[in-house]
Protein backbone atom coordinates (compact mmCIF):
# COMPACT_ATOMS: atom_id res chain seq x y z
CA UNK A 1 -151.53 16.59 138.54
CA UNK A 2 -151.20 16.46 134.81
CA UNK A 3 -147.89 18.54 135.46
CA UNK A 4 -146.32 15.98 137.06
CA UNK A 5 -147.24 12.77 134.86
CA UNK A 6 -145.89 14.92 132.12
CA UNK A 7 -142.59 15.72 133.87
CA UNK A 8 -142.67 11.45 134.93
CA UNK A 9 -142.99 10.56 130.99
CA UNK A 10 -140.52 13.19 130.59
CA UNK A 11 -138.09 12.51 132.59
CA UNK A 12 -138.45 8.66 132.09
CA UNK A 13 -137.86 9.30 128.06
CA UNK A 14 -134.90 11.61 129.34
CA UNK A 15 -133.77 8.25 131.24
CA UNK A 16 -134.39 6.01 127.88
CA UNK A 17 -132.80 8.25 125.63
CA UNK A 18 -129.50 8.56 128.28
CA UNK A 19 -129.22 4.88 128.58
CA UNK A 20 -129.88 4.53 124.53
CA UNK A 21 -126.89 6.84 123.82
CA UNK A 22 -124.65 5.64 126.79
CA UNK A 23 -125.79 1.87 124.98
CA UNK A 24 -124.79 3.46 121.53
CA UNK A 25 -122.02 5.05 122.57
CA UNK A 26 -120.39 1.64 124.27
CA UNK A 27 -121.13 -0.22 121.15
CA UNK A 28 -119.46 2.37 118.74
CA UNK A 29 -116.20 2.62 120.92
CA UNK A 30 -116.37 -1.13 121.09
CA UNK A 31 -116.55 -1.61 117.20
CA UNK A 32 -114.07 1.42 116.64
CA UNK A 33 -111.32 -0.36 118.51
CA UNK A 34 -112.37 -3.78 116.77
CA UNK A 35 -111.93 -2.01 113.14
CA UNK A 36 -108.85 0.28 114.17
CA UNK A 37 -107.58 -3.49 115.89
CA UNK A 38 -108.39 -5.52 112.49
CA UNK A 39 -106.98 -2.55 110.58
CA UNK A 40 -103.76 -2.72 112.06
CA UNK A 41 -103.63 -6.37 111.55
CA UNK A 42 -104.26 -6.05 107.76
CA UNK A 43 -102.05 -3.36 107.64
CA UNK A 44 -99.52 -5.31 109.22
CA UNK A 45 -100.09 -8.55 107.25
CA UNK A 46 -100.00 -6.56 103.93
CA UNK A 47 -96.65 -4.35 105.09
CA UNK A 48 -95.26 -8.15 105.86
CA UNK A 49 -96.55 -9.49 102.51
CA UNK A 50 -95.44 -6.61 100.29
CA UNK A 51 -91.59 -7.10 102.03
CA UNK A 52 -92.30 -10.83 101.00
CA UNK A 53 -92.65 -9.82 97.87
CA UNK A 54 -89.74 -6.92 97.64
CA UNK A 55 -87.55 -9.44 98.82
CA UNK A 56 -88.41 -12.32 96.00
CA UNK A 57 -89.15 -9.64 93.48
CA UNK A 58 -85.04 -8.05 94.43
CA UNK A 59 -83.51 -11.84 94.23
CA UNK A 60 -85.54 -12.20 90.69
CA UNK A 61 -84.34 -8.91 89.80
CA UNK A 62 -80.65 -9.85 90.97
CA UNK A 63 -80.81 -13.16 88.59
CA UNK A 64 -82.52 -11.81 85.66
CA UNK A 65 -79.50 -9.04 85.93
CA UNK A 66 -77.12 -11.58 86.58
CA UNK A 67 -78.23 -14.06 83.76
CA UNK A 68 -78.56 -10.58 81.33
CA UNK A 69 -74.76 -9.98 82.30
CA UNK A 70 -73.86 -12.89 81.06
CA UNK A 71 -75.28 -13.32 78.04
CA UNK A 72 -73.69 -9.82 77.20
CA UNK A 73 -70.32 -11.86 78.52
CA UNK A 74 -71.05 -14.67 76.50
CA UNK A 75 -71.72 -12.73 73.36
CA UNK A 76 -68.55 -10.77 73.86
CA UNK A 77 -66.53 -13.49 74.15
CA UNK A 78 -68.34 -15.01 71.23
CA UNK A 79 -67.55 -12.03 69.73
CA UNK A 80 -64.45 -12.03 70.46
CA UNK A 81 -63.49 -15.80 69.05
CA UNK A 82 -65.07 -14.86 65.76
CA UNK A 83 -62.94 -11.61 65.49
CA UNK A 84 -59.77 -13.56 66.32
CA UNK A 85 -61.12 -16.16 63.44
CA UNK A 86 -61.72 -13.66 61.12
CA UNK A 87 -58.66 -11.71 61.60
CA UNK A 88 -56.83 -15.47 61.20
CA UNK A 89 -58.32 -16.17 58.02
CA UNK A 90 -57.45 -12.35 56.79
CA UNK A 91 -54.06 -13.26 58.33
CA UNK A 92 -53.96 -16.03 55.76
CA UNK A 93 -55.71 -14.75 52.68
CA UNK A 94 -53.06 -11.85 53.03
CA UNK A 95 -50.14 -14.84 53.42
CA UNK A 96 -51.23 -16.50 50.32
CA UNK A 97 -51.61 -13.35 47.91
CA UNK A 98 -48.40 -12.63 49.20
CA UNK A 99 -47.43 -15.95 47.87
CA UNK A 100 -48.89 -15.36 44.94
CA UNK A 101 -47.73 -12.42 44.10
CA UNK A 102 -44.10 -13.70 45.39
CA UNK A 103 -44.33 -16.47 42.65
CA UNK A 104 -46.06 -14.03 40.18
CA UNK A 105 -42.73 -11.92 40.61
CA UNK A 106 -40.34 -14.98 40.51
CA UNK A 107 -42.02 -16.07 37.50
CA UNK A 108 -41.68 -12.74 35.33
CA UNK A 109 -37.98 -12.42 36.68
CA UNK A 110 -37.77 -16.08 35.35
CA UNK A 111 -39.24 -14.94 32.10
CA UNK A 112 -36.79 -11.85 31.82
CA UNK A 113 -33.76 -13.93 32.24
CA UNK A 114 -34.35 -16.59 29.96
CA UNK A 115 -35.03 -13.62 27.40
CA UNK A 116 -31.97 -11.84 28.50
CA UNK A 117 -30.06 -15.30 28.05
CA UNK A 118 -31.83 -15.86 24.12
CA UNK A 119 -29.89 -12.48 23.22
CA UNK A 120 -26.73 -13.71 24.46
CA UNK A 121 -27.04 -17.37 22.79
CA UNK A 122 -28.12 -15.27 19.14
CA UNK A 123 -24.06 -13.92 19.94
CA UNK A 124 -26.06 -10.33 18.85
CA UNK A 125 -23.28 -7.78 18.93
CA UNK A 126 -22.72 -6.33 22.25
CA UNK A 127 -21.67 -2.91 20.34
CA UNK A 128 -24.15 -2.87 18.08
CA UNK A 129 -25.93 0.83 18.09
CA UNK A 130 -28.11 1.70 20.90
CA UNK A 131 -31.33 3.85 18.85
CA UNK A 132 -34.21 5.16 20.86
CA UNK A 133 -36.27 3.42 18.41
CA UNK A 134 -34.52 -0.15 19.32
CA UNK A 135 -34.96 0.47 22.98
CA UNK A 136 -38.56 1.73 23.03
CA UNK A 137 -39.59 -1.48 21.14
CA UNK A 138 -37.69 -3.63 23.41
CA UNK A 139 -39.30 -1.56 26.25
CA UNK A 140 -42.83 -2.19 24.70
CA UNK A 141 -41.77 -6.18 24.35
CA UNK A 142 -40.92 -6.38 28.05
CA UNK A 143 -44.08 -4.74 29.55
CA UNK A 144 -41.98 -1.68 30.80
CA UNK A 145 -44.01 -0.15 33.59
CA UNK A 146 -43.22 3.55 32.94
CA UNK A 147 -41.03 2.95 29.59
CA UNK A 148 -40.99 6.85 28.62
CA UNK A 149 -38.73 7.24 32.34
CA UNK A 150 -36.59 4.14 31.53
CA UNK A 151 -35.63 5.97 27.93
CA UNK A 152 -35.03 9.08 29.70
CA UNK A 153 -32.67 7.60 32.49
CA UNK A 154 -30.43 5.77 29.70
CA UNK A 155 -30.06 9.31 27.81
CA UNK A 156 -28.91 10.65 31.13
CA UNK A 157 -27.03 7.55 32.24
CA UNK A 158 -25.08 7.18 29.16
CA UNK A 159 -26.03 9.13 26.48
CA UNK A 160 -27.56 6.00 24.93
CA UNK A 161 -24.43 4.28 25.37
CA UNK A 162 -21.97 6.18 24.35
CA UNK A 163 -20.47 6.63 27.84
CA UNK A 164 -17.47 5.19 29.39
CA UNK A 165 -19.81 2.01 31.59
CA UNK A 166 -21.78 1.53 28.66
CA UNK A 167 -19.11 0.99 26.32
CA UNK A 168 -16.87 -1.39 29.00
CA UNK A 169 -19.75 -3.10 30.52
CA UNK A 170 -22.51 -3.06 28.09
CA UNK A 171 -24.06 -0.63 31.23
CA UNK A 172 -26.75 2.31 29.78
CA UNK A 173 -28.59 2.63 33.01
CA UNK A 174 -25.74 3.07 35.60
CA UNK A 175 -27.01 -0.02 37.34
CA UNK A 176 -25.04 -0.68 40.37
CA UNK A 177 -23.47 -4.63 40.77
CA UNK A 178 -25.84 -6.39 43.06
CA UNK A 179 -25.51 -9.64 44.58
CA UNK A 180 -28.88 -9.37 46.35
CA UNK A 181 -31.31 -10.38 43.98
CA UNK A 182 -32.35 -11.86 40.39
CA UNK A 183 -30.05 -10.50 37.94
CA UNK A 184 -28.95 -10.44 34.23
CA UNK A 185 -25.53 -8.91 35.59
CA UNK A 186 -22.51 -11.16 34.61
CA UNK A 187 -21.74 -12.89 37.50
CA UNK A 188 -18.16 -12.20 40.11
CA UNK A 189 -18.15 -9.47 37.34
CA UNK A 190 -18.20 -5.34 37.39
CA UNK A 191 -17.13 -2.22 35.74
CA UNK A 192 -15.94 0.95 38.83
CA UNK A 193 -18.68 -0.43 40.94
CA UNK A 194 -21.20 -1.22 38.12
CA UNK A 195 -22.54 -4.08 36.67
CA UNK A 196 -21.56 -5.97 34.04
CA UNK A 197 -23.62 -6.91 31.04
CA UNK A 198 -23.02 -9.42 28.20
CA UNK A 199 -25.28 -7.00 25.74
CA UNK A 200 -27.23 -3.38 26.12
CA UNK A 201 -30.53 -5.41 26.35
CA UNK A 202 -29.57 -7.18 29.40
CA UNK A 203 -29.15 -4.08 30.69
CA UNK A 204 -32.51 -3.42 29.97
CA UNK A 205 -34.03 -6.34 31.03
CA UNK A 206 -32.06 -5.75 34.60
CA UNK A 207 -33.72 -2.01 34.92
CA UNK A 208 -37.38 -3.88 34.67
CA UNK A 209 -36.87 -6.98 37.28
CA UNK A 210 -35.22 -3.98 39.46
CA UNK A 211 -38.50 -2.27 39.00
CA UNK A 212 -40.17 -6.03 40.28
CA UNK A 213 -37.85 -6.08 43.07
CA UNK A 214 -38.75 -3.31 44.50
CA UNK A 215 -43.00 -3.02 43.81
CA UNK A 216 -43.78 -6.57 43.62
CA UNK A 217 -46.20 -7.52 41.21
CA UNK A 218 -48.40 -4.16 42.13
CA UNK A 219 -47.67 -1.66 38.85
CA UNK A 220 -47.01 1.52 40.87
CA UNK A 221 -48.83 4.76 40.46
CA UNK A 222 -46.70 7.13 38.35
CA UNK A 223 -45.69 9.47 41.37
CA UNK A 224 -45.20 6.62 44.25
CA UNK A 225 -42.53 5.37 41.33
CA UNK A 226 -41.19 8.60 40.83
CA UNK A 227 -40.74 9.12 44.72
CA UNK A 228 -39.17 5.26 44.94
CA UNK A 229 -36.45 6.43 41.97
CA UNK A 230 -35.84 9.43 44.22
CA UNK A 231 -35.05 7.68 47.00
CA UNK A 232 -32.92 4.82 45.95
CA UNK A 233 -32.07 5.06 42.03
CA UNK A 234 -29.34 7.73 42.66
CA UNK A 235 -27.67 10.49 44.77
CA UNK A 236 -29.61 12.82 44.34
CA UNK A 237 -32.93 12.98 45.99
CA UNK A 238 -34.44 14.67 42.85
CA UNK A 239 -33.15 12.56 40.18
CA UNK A 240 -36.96 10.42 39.84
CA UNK A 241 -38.50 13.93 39.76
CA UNK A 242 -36.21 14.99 36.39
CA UNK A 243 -36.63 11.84 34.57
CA UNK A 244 -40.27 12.15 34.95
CA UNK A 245 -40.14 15.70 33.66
CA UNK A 246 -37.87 14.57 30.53
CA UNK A 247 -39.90 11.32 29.89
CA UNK A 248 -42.05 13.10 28.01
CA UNK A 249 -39.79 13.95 25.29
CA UNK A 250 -39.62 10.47 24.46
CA UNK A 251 -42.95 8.98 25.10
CA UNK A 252 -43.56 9.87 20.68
CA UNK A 253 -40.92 6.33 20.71
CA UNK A 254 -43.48 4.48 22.20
């Protein structure tokens, strides 16, 4: 009898205990698929809020890029306008020294030829003796450049003026009649191709405005002188290089 109330209560809790998990069971599918549902919803909401964002956060990319560009534009064209300014106002500085040193040239020429014309108004004797002395210390007067060269092209030129275009045209540096530029040369006048001179230290005076006419108002360095005598002094393409070399002989006159 007692065996079969205990199977009853036992098989009544068996009941409970079935319906309480079937009850259990029900409830945790139900809330499973509510979560999993909500989750997907979220996850769906953020997935759409994040491409929200991508998409605003790519066009704010695209004009901070495109505003950065330009700036970089601007500045380079800024750039740009204050190079071609710059370069202008080099343009001009280097206009007006060349100017300058134009009218620094004219004026020295000037000087020369009014000095060359106060030997011809003192009627000084146009065959009066040539001495290495006399022309180093006209030289020195003048502002010669490179005098000790100058004395040793008129010893090769003429012997100091003993040859036959220094003695008929006053000539001791074989200076060639020009037409091109300032000159002490006697004008519509010339000797076999050479200039003319009323006195030896026209002549002289000619050599140093040649030297002007060619350098400017720039003194030279010694071997870019040399080099320019070489080239366009005489025939032969080493004659600047030999009156350097015998310069020195006569650089004790000076």
């Amino acid at each position: 009898m007692e065996d079969i109330k205990v199977k009853d209560l036992c098989g009544q809790w068996k009941m409970v205990l079935i319906s309480t998990a079937k009850f259990i069971w029900k409830w945790t599918v139900i809330i499973s698929k509510f979560i999993w549902k909500k989750t997907v919803q979220f996850s769906q909401w953020l997935w759409s809020e994040l491409n929200k964002f991508a998409k605003g956060a790519t066009w704010i990319t695209l004009l901070i890029f495109c505003m950065l560009i330009g700036s970089i534009y601007s500045g380079i064209s800024m750039l740009d306008e204050h190079r071609m300014v710059v370069a202008s106002y080099v343009s001009e500085i280097d206009s007006l020294r060349a100017q300058i040193d134009s009218l620094e040239v004219d004026a020295k020429t000037n000087i020369l030829l009014i000095k060359a014309g106060e030997y011809h108004i003192t009627a000084h004797n146009d065959k009066a003796k040539i001495t290495k002395d006399s022309v180093a210390s006209l030289l020195t007067e003048l502002g010669a450049w490179y005098p000790d060269i100058i004395m040793a092209q008129i010893q090769t030129e003429s012997g100091y003026g003993v040859s036959d275009v220094a003695i008929n045209a006053n000539n001791i540096l074989g200076m060639k009649k020009t037409g091109k530029r300032k000159t002490t040369q006697i004008k519509n006048q010339e000797y076999k191709g050479y200039g003319k001179y009323n006195n030896w230290e026209s002549c002289v005076i000619d050599r140093v405005m040649w030297d002007y006419e060619f350098f400017g108002n720039k003194k030279p360095t010694r071997e870019n002188y040399v080099e320019r005598l070489n080239q366009f002094y005489a025939e032969s393409s080493q004659y600047g290089t030999a009156m350097n070399r015998y310069g020195k002989n006569y650089k004790k006159y000076l």
